[in-house]
C-alpha atoms as a PDB file:
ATOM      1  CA  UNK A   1      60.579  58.716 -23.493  1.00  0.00           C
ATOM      2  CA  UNK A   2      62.625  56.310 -25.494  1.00  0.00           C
ATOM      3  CA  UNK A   3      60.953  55.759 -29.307  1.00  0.00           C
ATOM      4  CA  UNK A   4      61.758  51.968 -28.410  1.00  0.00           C
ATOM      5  CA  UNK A   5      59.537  52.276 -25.224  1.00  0.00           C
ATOM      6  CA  UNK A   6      56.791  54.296 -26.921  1.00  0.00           C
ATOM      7  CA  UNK A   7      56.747  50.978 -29.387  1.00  0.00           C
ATOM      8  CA  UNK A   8      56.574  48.620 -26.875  1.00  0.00           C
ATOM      9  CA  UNK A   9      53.761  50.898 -24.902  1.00  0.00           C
ATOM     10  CA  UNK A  10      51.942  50.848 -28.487  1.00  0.00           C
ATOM     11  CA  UNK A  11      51.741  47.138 -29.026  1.00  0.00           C
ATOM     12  CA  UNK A  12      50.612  46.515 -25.555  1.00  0.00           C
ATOM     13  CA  UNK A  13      48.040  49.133 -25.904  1.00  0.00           C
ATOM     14  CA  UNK A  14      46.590  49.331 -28.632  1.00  0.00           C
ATOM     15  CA  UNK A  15      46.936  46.089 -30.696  1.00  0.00           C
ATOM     16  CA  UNK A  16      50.066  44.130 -31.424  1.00  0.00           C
ATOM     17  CA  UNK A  17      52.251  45.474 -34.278  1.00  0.00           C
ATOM     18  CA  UNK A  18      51.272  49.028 -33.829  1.00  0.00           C
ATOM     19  CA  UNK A  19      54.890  50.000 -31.732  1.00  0.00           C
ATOM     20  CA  UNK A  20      56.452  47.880 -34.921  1.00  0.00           C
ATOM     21  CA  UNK A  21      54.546  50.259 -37.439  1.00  0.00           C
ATOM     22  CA  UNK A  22      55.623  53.644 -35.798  1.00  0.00           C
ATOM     23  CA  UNK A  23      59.009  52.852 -35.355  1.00  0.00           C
ATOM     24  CA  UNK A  24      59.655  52.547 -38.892  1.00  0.00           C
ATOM     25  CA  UNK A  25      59.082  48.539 -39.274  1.00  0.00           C
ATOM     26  CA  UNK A  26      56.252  48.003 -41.355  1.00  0.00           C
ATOM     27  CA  UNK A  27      56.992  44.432 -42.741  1.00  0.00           C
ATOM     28  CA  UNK A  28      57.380  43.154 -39.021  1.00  0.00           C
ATOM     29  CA  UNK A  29      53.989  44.868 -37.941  1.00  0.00           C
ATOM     30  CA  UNK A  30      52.219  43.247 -40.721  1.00  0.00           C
ATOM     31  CA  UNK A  31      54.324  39.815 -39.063  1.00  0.00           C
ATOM     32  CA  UNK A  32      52.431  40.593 -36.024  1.00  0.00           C
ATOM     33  CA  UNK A  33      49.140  42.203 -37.118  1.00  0.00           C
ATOM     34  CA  UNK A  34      48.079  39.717 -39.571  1.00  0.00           C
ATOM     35  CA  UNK A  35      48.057  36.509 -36.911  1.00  0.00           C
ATOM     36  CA  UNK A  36      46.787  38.785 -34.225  1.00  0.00           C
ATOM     37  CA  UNK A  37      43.996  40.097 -36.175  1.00  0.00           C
ATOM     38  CA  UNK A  38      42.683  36.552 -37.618  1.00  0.00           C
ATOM     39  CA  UNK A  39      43.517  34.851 -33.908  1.00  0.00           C
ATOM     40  CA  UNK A  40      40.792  37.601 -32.704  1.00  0.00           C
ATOM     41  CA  UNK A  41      38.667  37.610 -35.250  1.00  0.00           C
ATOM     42  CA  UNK A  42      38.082  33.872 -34.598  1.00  0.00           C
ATOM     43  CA  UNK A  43      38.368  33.821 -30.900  1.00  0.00           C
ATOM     44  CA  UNK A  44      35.284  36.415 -30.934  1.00  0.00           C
ATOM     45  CA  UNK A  45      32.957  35.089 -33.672  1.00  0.00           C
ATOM     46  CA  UNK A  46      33.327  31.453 -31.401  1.00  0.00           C
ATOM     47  CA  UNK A  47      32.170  34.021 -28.222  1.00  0.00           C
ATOM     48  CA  UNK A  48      29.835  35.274 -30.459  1.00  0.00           C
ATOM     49  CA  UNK A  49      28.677  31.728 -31.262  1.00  0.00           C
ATOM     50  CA  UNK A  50      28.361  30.667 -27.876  1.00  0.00           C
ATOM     51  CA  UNK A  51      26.601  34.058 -26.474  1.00  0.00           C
ATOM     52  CA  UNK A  52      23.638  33.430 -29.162  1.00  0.00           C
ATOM     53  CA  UNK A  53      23.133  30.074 -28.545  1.00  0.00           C
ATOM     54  CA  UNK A  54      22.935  30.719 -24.578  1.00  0.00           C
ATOM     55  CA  UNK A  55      20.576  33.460 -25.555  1.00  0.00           C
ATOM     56  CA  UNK A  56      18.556  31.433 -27.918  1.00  0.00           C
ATOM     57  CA  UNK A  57      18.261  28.455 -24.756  1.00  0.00           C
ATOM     58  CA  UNK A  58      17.498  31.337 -22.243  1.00  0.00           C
ATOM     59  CA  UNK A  59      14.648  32.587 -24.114  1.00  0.00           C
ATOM     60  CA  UNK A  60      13.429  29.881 -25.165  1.00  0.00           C
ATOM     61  CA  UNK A  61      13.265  28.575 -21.566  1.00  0.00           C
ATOM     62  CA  UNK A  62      15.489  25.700 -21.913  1.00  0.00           C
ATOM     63  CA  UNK A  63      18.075  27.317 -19.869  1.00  0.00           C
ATOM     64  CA  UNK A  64      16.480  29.041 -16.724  1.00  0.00           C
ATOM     65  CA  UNK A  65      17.741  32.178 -15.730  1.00  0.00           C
ATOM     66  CA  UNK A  66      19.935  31.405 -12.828  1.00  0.00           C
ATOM     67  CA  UNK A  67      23.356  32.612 -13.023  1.00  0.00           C
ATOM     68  CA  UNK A  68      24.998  29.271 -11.538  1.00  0.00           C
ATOM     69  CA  UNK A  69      23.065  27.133 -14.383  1.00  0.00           C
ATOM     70  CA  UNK A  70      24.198  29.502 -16.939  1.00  0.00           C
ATOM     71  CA  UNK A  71      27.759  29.063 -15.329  1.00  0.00           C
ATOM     72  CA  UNK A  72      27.096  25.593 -15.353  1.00  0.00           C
ATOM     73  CA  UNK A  73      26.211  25.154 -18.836  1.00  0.00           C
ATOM     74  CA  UNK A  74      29.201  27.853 -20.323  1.00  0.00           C
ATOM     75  CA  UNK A  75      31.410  25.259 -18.243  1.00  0.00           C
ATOM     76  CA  UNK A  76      30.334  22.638 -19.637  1.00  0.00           C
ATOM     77  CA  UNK A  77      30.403  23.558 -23.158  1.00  0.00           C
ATOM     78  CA  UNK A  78      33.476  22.012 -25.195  1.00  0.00           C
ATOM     79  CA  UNK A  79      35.866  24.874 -26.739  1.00  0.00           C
ATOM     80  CA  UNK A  80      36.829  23.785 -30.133  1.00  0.00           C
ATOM     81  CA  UNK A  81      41.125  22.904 -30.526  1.00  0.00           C
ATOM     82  CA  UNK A  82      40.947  25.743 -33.071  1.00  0.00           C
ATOM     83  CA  UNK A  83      39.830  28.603 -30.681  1.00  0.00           C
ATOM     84  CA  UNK A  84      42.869  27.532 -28.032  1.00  0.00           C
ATOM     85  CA  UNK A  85      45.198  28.141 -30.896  1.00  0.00           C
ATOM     86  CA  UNK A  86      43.785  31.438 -31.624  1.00  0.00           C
ATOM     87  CA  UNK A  87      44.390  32.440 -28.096  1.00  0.00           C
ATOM     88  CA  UNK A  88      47.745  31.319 -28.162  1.00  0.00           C
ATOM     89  CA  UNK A  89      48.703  32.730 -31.292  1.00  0.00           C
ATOM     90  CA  UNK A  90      47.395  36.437 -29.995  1.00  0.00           C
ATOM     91  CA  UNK A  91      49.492  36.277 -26.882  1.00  0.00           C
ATOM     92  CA  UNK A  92      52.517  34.852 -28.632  1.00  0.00           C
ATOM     93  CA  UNK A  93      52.411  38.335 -31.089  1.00  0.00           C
ATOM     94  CA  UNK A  94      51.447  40.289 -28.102  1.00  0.00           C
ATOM     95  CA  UNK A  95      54.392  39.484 -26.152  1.00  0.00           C
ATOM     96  CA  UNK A  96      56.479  39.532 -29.111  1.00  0.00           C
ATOM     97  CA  UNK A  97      55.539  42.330 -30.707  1.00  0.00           C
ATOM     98  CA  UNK A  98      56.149  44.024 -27.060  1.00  0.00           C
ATOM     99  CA  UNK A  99      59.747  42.340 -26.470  1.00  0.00           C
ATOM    100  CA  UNK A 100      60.550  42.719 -29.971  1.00  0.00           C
ATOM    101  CA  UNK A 101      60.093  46.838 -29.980  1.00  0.00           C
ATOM    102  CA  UNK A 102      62.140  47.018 -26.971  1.00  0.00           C
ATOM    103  CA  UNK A 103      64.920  44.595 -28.108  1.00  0.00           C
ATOM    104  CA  UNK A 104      65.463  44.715 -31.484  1.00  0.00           C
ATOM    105  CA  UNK A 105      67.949  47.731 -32.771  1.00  0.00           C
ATOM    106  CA  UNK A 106      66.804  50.159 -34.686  1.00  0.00           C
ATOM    107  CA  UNK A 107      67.552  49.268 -38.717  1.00  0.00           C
ATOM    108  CA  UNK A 108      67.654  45.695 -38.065  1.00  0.00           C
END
Protein backbone atom coordinates (compact mmCIF):
# COMPACT_ATOMS: atom_id res chain seq x y z
CA UNK A 1 0.00 0.00 0.00
CA UNK A 2 0.82 3.45 -1.18
CA UNK A 3 2.30 5.79 1.98
CA UNK A 4 -0.20 8.42 0.36
CA UNK A 5 -3.14 5.91 0.87
CA UNK A 6 -2.02 4.78 4.33
CA UNK A 7 -2.36 8.83 5.07
CA UNK A 8 -5.52 9.21 3.75
CA UNK A 9 -6.74 5.73 5.59
CA UNK A 10 -5.18 7.51 8.85
CA UNK A 11 -7.11 10.73 8.78
CA UNK A 12 -10.31 9.00 8.08
CA UNK A 13 -9.66 6.64 10.84
CA UNK A 14 -8.36 7.79 13.40
CA UNK A 15 -8.75 11.63 13.63
CA UNK A 16 -8.04 14.19 10.96
CA UNK A 17 -4.36 15.19 10.55
CA UNK A 18 -2.98 11.93 11.67
CA UNK A 19 -2.20 10.62 7.66
CA UNK A 20 -0.63 14.44 7.49
CA UNK A 21 1.62 13.66 10.64
CA UNK A 22 3.02 10.23 9.38
CA UNK A 23 3.76 11.23 6.11
CA UNK A 24 6.23 13.65 7.14
CA UNK A 25 3.84 16.94 7.29
CA UNK A 26 3.66 18.04 10.66
CA UNK A 27 2.79 21.81 10.19
CA UNK A 28 -0.29 20.74 7.95
CA UNK A 29 -1.50 18.12 10.65
CA UNK A 30 -1.39 20.68 13.28
CA UNK A 31 -3.60 22.84 10.21
CA UNK A 32 -6.02 20.10 10.56
CA UNK A 33 -5.79 18.84 14.16
CA UNK A 34 -6.10 22.04 15.90
CA UNK A 35 -9.80 23.03 14.27
CA UNK A 36 -10.80 19.43 14.43
CA UNK A 37 -9.96 19.00 17.95
CA UNK A 38 -11.68 22.40 19.31
CA UNK A 39 -14.81 21.75 16.63
CA UNK A 40 -15.19 18.36 18.82
CA UNK A 41 -14.42 19.43 21.87
CA UNK A 42 -17.35 21.91 21.58
CA UNK A 43 -19.73 19.86 19.61
CA UNK A 44 -19.53 17.24 22.67
CA UNK A 45 -19.52 19.45 25.80
CA UNK A 46 -23.04 21.08 23.94
CA UNK A 47 -24.15 16.98 23.82
CA UNK A 48 -22.95 16.85 27.07
CA UNK A 49 -25.03 19.91 27.99
CA UNK A 50 -28.07 18.73 26.56
CA UNK A 51 -27.78 14.89 27.89
CA UNK A 52 -27.67 16.40 31.65
CA UNK A 53 -30.30 18.60 31.37
CA UNK A 54 -32.66 15.75 29.79
CA UNK A 55 -31.42 13.70 32.67
CA UNK A 56 -31.95 16.30 35.26
CA UNK A 57 -35.97 16.77 33.66
CA UNK A 58 -36.27 12.89 33.55
CA UNK A 59 -35.54 12.45 37.08
CA UNK A 60 -36.99 14.97 38.27
CA UNK A 61 -40.25 13.89 36.58
CA UNK A 62 -40.74 16.79 34.41
CA UNK A 63 -40.00 14.81 31.41
CA UNK A 64 -41.79 11.32 31.57
CA UNK A 65 -40.03 8.49 30.42
CA UNK A 66 -41.45 7.83 27.05
CA UNK A 67 -39.09 7.63 24.31
CA UNK A 68 -41.34 9.73 21.74
CA UNK A 69 -41.56 12.71 24.47
CA UNK A 70 -37.94 12.52 24.97
CA UNK A 71 -37.70 12.61 21.05
CA UNK A 72 -40.04 15.25 21.18
CA UNK A 73 -38.36 17.45 23.52
CA UNK A 74 -34.43 16.73 21.94
CA UNK A 75 -36.39 18.00 18.70
CA UNK A 76 -37.49 20.68 19.95
CA UNK A 77 -34.56 22.01 21.64
CA UNK A 78 -32.75 24.99 19.69
CA UNK A 79 -28.95 24.07 18.69
CA UNK A 80 -26.90 27.08 19.28
CA UNK A 81 -25.25 28.81 15.58
CA UNK A 82 -21.93 28.01 17.29
CA UNK A 83 -22.33 24.14 17.54
CA UNK A 84 -23.39 24.03 13.51
CA UNK A 85 -20.07 25.64 12.87
CA UNK A 86 -18.25 23.19 14.89
CA UNK A 87 -19.75 20.46 12.85
CA UNK A 88 -18.88 22.02 9.79
CA UNK A 89 -15.52 22.89 10.59
CA UNK A 90 -14.76 18.96 11.63
CA UNK A 91 -16.01 17.67 8.32
CA UNK A 92 -14.34 20.38 6.30
CA UNK A 93 -10.67 19.03 7.99
CA UNK A 94 -11.94 15.57 7.71
CA UNK A 95 -12.41 15.63 4.12
CA UNK A 96 -9.48 17.70 3.67
CA UNK A 97 -7.16 16.23 5.60
CA UNK A 98 -8.32 12.88 3.60
CA UNK A 99 -8.12 14.55 -0.05
CA UNK A 100 -5.20 16.43 0.92
CA UNK A 101 -2.94 13.09 1.87
CA UNK A 102 -3.94 11.58 -1.30
CA UNK A 103 -3.39 14.69 -3.52
CA UNK A 104 -0.81 16.65 -2.42
CA UNK A 105 2.95 15.47 -3.60
CA UNK A 106 5.17 14.44 -1.39
CA UNK A 107 7.67 17.63 -0.29
CA UNK A 108 5.15 20.10 -1.15
Amino acid sequence: MRRKSVGALLSALVFPGVGQYYLGRRTRALLFLAPAAVAGILYFNFALDQANTMADQLLSGKLAADPAAIEAQLASAPTPVSVTLAGIVFVVCYVGSIVEALIVKPGA
